[in-house]
N, C-alpha and C. Protein backbone atom coordinates (compact mmCIF):
# COMPACT_ATOMS: atom_id res chain seq x y z
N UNK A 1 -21.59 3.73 -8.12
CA UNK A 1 -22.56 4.69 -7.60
C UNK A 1 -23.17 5.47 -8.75
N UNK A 2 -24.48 5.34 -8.89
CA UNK A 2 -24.95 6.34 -9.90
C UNK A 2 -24.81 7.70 -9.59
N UNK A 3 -24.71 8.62 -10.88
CA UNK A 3 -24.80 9.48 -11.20
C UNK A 3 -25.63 10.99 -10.10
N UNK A 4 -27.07 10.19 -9.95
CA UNK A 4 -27.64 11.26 -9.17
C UNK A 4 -27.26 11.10 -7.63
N UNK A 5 -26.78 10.26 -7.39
CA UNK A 5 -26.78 9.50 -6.14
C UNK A 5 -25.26 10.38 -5.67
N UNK A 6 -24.53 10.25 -6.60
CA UNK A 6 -23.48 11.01 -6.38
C UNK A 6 -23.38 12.38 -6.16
N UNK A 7 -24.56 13.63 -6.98
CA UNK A 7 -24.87 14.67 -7.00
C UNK A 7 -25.55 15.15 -5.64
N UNK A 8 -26.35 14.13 -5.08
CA UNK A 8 -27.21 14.10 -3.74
C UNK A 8 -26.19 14.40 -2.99
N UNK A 9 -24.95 13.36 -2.89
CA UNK A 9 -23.89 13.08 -1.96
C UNK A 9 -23.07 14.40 -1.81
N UNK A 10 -22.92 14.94 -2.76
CA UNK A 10 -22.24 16.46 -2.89
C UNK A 10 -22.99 17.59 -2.59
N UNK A 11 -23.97 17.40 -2.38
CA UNK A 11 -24.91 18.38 -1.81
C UNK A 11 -24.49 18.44 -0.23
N UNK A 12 -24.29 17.39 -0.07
CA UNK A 12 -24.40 16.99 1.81
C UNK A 12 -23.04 17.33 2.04
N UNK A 13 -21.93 16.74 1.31
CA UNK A 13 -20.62 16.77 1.77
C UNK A 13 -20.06 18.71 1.72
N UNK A 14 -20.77 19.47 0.78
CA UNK A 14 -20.23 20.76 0.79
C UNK A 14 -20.79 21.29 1.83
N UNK A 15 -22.03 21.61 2.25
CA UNK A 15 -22.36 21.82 3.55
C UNK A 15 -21.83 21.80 4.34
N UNK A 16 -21.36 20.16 4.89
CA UNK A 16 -20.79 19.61 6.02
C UNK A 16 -19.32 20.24 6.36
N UNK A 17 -18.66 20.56 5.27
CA UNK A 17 -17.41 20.98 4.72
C UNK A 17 -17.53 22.83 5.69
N UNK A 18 -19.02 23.32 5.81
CA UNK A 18 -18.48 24.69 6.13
C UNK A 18 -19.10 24.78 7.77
N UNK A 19 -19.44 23.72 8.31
CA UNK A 19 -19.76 23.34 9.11
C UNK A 19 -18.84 24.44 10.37
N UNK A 20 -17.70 23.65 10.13
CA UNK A 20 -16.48 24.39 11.09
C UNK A 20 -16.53 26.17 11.14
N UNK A 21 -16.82 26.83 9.61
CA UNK A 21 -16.68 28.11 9.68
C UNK A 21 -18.17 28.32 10.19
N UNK A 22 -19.07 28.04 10.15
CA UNK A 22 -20.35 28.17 10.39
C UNK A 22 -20.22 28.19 12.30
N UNK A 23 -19.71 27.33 13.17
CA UNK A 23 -19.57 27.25 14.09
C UNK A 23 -18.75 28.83 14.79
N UNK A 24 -17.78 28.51 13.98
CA UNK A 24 -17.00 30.11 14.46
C UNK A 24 -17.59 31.48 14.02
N UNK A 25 -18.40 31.52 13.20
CA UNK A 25 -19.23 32.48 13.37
C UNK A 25 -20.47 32.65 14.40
N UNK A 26 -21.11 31.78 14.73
CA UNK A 26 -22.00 31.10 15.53
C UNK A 26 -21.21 31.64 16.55
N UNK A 27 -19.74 31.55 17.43
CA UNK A 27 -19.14 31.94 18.26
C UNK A 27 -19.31 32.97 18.38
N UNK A 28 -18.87 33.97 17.28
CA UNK A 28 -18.73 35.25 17.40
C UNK A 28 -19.75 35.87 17.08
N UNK A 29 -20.69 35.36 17.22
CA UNK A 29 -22.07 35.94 17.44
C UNK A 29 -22.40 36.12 18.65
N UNK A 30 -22.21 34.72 19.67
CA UNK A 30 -22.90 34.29 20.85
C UNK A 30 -21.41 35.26 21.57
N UNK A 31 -20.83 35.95 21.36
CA UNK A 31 -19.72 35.94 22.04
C UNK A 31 -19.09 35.02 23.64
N UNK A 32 -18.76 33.81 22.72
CA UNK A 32 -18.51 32.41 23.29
C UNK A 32 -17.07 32.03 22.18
N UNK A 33 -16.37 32.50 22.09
CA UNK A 33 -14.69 32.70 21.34
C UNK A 33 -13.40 31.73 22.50
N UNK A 34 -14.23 32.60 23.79
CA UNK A 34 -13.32 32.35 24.42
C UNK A 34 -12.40 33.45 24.91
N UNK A 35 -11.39 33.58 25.90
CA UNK A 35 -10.61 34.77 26.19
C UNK A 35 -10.18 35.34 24.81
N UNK A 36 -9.45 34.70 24.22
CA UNK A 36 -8.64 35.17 23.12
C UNK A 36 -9.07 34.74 21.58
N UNK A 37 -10.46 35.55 20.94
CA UNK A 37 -11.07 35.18 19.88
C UNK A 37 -9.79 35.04 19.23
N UNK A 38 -9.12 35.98 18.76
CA UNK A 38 -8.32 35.91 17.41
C UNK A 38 -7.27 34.38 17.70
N UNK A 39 -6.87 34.15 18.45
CA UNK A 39 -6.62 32.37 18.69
C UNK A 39 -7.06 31.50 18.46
N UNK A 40 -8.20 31.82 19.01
CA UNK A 40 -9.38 30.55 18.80
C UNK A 40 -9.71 30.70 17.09
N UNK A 41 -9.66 31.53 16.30
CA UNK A 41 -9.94 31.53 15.14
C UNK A 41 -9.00 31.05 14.66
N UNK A 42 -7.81 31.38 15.00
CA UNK A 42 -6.43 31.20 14.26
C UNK A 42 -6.21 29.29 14.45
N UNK A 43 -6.90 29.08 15.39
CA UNK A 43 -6.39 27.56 15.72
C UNK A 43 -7.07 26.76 15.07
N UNK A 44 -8.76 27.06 15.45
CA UNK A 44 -9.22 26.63 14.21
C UNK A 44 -9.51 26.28 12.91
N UNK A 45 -9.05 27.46 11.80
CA UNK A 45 -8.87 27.29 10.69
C UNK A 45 -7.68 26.65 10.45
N UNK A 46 -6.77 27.14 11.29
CA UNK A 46 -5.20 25.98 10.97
C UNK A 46 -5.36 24.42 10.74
N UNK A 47 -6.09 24.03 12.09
CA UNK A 47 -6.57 22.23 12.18
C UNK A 47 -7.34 22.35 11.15
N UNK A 48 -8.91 22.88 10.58
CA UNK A 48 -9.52 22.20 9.51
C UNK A 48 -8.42 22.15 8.50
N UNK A 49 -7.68 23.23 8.07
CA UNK A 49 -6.75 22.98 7.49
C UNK A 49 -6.07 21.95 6.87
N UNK A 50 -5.55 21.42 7.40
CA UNK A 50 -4.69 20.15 8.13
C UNK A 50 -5.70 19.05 7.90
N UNK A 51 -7.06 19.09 8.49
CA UNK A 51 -7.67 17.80 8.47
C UNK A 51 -8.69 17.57 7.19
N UNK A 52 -8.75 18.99 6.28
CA UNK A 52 -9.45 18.86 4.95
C UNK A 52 -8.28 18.54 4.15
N UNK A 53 -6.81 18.94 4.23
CA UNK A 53 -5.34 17.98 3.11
C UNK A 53 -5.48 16.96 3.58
N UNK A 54 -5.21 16.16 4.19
CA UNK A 54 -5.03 14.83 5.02
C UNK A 54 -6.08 14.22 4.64
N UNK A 55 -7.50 14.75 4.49
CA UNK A 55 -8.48 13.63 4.39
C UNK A 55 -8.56 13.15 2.93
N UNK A 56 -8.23 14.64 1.40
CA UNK A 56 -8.39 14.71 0.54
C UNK A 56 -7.15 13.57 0.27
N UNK A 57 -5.75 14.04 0.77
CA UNK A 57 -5.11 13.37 0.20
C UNK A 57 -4.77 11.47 0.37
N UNK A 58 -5.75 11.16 1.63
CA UNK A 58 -6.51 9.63 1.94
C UNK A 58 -7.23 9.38 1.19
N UNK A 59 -8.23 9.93 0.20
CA UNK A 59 -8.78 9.42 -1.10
C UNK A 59 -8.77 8.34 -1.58
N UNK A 60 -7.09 8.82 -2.26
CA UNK A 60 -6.23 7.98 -3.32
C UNK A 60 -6.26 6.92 -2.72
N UNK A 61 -5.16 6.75 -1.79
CA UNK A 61 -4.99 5.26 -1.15
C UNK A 61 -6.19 4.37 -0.59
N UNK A 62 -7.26 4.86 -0.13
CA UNK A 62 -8.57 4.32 0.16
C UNK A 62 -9.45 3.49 -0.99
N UNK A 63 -9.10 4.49 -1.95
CA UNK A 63 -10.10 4.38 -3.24
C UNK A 63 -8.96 2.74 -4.06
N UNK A 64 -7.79 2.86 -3.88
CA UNK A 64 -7.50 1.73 -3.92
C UNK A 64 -7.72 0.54 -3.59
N UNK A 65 -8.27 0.49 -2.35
CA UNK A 65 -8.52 -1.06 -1.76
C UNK A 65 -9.39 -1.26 -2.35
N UNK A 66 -10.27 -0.91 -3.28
CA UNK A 66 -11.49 -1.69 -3.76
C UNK A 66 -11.66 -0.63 -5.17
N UNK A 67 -12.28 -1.97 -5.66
CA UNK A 67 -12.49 -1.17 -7.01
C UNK A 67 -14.59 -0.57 -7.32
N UNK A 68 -15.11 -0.59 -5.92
CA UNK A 68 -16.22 0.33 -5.38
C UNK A 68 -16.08 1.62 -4.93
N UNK A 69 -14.97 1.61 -4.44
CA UNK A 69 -14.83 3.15 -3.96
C UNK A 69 -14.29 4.06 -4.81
N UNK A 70 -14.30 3.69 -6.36
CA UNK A 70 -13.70 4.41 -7.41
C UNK A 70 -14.37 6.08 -7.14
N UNK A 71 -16.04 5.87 -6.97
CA UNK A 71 -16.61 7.15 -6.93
C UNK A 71 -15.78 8.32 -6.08
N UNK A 72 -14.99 8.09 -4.67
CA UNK A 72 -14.38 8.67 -4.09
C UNK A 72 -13.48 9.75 -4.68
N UNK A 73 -13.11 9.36 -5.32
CA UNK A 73 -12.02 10.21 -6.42
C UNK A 73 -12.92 11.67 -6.20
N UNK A 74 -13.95 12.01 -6.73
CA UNK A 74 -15.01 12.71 -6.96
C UNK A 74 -15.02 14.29 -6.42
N UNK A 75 -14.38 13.46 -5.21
CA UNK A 75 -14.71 14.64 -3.57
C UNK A 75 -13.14 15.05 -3.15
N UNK A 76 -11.99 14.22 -3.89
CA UNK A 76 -10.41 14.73 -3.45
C UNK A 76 -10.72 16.55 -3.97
N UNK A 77 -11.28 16.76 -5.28
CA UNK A 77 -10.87 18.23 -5.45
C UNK A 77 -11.86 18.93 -4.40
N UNK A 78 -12.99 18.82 -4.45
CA UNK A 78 -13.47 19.50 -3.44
C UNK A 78 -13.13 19.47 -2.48
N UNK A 79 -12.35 18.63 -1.52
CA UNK A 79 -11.76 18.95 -0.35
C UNK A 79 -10.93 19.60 0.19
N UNK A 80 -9.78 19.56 -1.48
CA UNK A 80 -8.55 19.86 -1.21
C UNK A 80 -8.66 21.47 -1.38
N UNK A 81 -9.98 21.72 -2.46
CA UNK A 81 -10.73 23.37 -2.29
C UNK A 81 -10.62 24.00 -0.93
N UNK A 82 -11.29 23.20 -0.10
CA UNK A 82 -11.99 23.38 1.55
C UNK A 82 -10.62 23.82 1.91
N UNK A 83 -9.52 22.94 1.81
CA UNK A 83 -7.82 23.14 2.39
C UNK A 83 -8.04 24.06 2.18
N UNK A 84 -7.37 24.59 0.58
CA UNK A 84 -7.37 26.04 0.21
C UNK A 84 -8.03 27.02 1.08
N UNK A 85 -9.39 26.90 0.97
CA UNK A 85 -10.40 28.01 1.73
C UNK A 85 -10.12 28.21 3.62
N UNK A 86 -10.07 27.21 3.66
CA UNK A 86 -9.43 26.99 5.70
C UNK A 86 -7.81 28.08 5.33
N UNK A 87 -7.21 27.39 5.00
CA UNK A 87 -6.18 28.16 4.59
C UNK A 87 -5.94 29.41 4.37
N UNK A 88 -6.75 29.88 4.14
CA UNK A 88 -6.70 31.62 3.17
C UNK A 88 -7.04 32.14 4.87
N UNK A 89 -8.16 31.24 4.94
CA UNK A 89 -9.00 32.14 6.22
C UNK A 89 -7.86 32.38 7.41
N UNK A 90 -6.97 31.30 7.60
CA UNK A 90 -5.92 31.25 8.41
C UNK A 90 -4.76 32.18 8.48
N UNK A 91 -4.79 32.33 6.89
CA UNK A 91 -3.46 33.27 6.75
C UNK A 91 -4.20 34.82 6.79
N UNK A 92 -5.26 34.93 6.69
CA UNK A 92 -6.44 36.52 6.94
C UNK A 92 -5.98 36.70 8.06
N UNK A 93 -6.26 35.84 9.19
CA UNK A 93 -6.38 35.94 10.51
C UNK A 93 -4.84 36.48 10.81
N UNK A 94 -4.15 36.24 10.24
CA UNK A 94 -2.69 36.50 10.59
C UNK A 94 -2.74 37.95 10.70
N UNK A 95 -3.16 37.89 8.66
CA UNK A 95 -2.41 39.10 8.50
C UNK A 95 -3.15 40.55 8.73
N UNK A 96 -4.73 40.28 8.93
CA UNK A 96 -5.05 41.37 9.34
C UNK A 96 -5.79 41.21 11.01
N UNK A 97 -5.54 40.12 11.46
CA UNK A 97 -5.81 40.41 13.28
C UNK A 97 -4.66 40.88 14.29
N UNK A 98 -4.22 39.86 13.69
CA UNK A 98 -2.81 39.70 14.26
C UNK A 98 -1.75 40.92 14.19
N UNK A 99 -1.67 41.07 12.67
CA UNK A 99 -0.60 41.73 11.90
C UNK A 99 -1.00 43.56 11.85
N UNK A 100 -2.18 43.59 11.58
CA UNK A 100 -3.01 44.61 11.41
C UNK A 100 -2.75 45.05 9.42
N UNK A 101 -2.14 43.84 9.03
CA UNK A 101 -1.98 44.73 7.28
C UNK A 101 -0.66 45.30 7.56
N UNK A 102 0.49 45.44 8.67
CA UNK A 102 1.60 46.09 8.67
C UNK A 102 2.47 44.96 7.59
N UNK A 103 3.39 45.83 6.69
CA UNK A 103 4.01 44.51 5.96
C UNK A 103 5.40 44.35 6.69
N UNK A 104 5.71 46.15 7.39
CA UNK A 104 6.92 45.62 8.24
C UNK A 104 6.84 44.45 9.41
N UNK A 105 5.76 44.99 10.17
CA UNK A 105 5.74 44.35 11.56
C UNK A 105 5.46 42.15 10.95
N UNK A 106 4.79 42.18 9.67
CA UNK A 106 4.85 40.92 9.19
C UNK A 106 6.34 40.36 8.35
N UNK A 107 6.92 41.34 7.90
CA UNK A 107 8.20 41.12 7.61
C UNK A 107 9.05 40.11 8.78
N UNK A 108 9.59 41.50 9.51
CA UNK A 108 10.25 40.67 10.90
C UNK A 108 9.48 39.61 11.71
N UNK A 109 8.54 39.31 11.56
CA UNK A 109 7.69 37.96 12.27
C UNK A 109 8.32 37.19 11.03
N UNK A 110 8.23 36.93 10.15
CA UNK A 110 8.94 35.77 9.31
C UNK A 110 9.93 35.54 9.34
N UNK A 111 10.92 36.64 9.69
CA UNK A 111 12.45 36.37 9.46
C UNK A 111 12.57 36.26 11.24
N UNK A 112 12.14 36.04 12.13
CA UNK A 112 11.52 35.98 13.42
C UNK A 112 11.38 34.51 14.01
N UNK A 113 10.42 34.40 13.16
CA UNK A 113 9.67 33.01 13.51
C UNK A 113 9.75 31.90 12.64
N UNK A 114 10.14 31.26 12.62
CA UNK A 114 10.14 29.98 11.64
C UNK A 114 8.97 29.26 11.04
N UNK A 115 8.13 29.36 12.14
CA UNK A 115 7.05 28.59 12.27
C UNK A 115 5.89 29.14 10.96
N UNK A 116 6.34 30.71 11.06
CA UNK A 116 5.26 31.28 10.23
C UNK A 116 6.17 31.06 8.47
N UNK A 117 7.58 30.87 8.43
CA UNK A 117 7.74 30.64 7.16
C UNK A 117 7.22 29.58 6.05
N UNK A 118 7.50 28.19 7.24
CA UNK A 118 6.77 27.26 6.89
C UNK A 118 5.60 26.84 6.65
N UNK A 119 4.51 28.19 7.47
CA UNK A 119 3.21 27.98 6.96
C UNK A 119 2.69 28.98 5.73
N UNK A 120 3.88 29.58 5.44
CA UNK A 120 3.68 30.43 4.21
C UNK A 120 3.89 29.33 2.86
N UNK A 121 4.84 28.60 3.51
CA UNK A 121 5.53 27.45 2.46
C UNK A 121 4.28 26.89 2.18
N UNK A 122 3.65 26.36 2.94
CA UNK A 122 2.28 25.38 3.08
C UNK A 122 1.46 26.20 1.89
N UNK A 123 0.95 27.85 2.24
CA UNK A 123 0.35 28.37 1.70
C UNK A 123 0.46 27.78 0.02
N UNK A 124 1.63 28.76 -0.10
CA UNK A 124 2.40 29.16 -1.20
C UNK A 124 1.74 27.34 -2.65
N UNK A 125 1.88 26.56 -1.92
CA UNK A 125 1.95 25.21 -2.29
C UNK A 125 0.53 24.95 -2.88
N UNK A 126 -0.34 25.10 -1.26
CA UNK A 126 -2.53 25.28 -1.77
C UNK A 126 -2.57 26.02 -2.72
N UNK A 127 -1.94 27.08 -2.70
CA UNK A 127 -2.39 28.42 -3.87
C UNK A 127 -2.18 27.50 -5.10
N UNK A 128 -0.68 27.28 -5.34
CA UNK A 128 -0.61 26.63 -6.93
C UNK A 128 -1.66 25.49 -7.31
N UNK A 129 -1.96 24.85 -5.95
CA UNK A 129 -2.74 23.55 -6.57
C UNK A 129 -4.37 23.92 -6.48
N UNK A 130 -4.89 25.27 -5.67
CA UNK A 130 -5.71 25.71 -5.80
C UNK A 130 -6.44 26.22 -7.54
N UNK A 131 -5.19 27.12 -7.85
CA UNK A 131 -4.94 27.51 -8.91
C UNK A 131 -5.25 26.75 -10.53
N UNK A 132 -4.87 25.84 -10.20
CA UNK A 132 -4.55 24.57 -11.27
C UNK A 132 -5.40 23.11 -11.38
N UNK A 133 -6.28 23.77 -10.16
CA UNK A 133 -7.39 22.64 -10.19
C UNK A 133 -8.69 22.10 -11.12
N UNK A 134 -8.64 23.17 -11.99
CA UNK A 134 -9.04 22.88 -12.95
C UNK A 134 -9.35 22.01 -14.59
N UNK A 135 -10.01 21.97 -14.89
CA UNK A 135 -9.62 20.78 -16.56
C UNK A 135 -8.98 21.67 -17.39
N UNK A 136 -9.21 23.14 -17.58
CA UNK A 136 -8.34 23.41 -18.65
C UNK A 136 -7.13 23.45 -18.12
N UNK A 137 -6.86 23.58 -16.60
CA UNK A 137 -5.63 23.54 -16.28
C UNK A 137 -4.83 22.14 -16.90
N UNK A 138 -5.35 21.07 -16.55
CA UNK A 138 -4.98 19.50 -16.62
C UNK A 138 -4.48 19.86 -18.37
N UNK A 139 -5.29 19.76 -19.37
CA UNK A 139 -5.70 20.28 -21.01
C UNK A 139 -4.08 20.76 -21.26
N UNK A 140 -3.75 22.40 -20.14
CA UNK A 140 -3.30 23.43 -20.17
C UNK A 140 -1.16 22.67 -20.24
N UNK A 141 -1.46 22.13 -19.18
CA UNK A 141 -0.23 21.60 -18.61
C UNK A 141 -0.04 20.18 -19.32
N UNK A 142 -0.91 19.52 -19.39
CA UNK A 142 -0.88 17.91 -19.54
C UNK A 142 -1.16 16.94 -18.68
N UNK A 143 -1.30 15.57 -18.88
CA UNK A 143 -1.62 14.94 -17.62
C UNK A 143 -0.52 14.85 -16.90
N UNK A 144 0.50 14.44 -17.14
CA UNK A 144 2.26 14.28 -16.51
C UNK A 144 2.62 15.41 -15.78
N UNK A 145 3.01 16.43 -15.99
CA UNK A 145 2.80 17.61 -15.72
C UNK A 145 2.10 18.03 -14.38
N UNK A 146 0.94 17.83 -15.16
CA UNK A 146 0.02 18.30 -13.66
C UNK A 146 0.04 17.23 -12.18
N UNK A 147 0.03 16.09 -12.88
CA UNK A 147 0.21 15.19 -11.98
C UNK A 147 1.64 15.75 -10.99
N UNK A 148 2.71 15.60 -11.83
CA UNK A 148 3.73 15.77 -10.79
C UNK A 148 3.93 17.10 -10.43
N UNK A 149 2.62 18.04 -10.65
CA UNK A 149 2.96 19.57 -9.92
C UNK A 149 1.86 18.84 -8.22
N UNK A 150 0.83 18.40 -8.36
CA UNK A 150 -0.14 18.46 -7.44
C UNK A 150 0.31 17.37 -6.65
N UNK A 151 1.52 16.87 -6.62
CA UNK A 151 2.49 16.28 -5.68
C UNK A 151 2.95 17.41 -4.72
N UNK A 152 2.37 18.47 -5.03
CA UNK A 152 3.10 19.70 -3.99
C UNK A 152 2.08 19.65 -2.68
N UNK A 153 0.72 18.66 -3.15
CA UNK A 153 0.23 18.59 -2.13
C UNK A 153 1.19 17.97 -0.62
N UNK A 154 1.69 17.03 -1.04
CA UNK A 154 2.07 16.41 -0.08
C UNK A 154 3.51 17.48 0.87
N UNK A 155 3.84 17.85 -0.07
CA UNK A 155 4.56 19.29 0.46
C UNK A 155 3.91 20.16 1.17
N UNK A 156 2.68 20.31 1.11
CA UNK A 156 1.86 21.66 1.72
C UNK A 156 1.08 21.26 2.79
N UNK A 157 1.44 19.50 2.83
CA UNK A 157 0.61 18.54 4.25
C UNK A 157 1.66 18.45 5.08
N UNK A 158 3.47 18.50 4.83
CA UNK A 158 4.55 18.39 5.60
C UNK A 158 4.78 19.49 6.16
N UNK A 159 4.70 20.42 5.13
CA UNK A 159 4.81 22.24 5.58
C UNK A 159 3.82 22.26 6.59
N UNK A 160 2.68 21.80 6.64
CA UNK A 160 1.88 22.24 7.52
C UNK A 160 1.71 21.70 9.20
N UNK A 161 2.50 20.48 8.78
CA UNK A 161 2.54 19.75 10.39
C UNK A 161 3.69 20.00 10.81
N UNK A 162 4.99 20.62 10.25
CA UNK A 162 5.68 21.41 10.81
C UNK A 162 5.81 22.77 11.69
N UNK A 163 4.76 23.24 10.37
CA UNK A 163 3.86 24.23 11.08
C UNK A 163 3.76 24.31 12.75
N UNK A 164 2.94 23.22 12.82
CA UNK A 164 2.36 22.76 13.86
C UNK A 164 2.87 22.32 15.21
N UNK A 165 4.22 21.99 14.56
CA UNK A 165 5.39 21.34 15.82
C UNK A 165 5.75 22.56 16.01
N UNK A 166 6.22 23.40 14.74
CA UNK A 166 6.76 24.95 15.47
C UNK A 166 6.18 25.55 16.71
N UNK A 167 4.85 26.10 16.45
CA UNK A 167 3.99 26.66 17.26
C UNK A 167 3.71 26.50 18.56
N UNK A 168 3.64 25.05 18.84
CA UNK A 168 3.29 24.78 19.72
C UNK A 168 4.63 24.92 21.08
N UNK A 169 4.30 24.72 22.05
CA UNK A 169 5.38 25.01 23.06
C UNK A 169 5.76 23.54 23.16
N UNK A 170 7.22 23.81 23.50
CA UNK A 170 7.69 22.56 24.35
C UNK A 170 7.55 21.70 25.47
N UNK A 171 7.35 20.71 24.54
CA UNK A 171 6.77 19.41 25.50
C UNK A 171 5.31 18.91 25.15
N UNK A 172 4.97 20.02 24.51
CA UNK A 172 3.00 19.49 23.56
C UNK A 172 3.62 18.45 22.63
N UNK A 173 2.74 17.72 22.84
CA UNK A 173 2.94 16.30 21.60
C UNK A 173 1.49 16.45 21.00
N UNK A 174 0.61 17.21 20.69
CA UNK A 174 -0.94 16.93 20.51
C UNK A 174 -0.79 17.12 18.69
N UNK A 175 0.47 17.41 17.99
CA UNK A 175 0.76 17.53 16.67
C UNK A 175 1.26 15.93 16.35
N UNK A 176 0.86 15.03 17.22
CA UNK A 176 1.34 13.76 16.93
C UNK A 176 0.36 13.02 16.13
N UNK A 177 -1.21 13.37 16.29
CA UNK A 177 -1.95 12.40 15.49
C UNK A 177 -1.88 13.00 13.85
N UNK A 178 -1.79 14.26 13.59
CA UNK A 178 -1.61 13.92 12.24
C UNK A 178 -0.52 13.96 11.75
N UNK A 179 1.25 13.80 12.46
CA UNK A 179 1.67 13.44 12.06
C UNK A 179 1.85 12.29 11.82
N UNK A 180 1.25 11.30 12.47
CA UNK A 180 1.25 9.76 12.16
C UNK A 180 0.46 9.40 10.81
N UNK A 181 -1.09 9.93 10.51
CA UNK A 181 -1.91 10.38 9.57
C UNK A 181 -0.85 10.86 7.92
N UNK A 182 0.14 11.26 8.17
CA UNK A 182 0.77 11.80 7.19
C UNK A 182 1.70 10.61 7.02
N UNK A 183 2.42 10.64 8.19
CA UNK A 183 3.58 9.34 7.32
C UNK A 183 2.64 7.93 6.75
N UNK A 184 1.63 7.16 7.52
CA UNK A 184 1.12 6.49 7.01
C UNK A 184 0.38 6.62 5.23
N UNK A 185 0.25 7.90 4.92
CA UNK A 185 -0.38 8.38 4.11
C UNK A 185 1.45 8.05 2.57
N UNK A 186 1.84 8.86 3.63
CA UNK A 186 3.47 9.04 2.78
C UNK A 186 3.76 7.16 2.41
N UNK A 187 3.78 6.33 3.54
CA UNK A 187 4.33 5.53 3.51
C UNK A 187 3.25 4.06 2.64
N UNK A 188 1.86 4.72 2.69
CA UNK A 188 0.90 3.98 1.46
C UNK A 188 1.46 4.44 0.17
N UNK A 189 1.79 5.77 0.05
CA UNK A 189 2.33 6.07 -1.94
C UNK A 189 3.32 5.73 -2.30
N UNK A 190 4.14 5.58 -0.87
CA UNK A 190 5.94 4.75 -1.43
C UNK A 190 5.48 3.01 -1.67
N UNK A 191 4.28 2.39 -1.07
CA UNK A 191 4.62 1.34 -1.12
C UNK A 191 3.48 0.81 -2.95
N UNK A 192 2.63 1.64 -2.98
CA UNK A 192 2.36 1.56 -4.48
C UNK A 192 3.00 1.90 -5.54
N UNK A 193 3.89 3.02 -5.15
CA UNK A 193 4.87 3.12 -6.51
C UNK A 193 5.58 2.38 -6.86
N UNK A 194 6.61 1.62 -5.80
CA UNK A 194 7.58 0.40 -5.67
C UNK A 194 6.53 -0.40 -6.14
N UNK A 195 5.19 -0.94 -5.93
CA UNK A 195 4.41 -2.20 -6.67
C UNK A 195 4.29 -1.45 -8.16
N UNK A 196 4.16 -0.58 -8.30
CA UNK A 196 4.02 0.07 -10.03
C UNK A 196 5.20 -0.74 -10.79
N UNK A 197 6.21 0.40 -10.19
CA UNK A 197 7.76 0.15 -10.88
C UNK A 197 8.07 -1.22 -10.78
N UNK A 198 7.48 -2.20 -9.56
CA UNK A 198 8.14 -4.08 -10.43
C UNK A 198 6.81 -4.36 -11.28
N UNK A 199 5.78 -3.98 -11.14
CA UNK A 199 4.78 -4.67 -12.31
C UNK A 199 5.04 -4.18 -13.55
N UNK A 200 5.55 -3.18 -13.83
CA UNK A 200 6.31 -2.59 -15.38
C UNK A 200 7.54 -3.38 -15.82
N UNK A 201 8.67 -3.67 -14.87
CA UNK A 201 9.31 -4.01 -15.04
C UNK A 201 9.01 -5.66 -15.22
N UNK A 202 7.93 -6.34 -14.75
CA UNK A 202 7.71 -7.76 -15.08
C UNK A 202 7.01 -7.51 -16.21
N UNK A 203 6.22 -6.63 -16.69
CA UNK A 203 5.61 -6.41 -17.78
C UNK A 203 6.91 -6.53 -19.26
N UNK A 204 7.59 -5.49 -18.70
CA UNK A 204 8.89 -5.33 -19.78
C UNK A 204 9.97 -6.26 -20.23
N UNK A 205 9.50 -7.24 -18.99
CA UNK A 205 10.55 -8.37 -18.97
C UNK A 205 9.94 -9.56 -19.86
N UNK A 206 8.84 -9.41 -19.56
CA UNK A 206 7.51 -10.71 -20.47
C UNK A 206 7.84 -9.95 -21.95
N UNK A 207 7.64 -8.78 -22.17
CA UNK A 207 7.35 -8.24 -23.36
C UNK A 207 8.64 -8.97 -24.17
């Protein structure tokens, strides 16, 4: 893919990307939220959440099947940005709709609720790789390094569909499609590493 062609493409894809927050404002304009805005916000940013890690972290394995879809690579950081940003907005909603900014009344909800530790875990995880997304970061750390820190993604995609099973009441299964989305995802990087580690090792063995 050339160069400008690619720049065009990123024009469209960041847009599209705020699409979701654009809508929920659009809501709370039209006051059309629903009974319980601060839910409907809270639910929302949780799923883009969820479906901007998951898509970023499908990239990789996609961009594998062919050696055309290399350009793809391109759009993992910007997406995994979008995570970040869904994210923040999610944990806002907590802490000042919900919470009102109390750090007690948010204290005992964590040691409370499980559900909310694990999506702090999730947080905690975007932030560092938010953080570090950068080239001087890469420069900063190294390639090795960084590589095996932004493996926390996949930590902050488990944290988060846990999340998700927490929350929900018993007997909802509707946290089932991206947990399937995730193990398939999990179970594409176990099966390229295992092809890494014997092509080195036939490499080492020829050598």
């Amino acid at each position: 893919m050339s160069r400008r062609l690619l720049v065009a493409l990123k024009f469209v894809v960041f847009p599209a990307c705020m699409v979701p927050l654009g809508v929920l404002v659009y809501q709370g304009f039209t006051n059309t939220l629903g009974p319980d805005p601060v839910a409907t916000i809270t639910h929302a940013t949780g799923f883009w959440t969820l479906y901007f890690l998951l898509i970023s972290l499908a990239i990789t394995p996609v961009r594998r099947l062919s050696s055309r879809l290399v350009w793809l690579i391109r759009f993992r950081r910007m997406l995994g940005l979008f995570a970040f940003f869904y994210a923040t907005l999610h944990l806002t909603t907590y802490v000042w709709l919900f919470s009102g900014f109390d750090a007690h009344e948010m204290a005992h909800d964590i040691g409370k609720r499980p559900f909310i530790t694990m999506g702090m875990l999730g947080y905690a995880c975007l932030f560092a790789l938010a953080a570090t997304s950068t080239a001087w970061s890469i420069r900063k750390l190294g390639g090795r390094r960084w590589t095996m820190l932004h493996r926390l993604a996949y930590v902050a995609a488990a944290a988060g569909v846990i999340h998700y099973w927490w929350i929900v009441k018993t007997g909802v299964r509707t946290p089932w499609k991206v947990t399937v989305v995730l193990a398939v995802l999990l179970l594409a990087r176990a099966v390229w590493s295992a092809k890494e580690t014997l092509r080195k090792r036939k490499v080492a063995v020829a050598a």
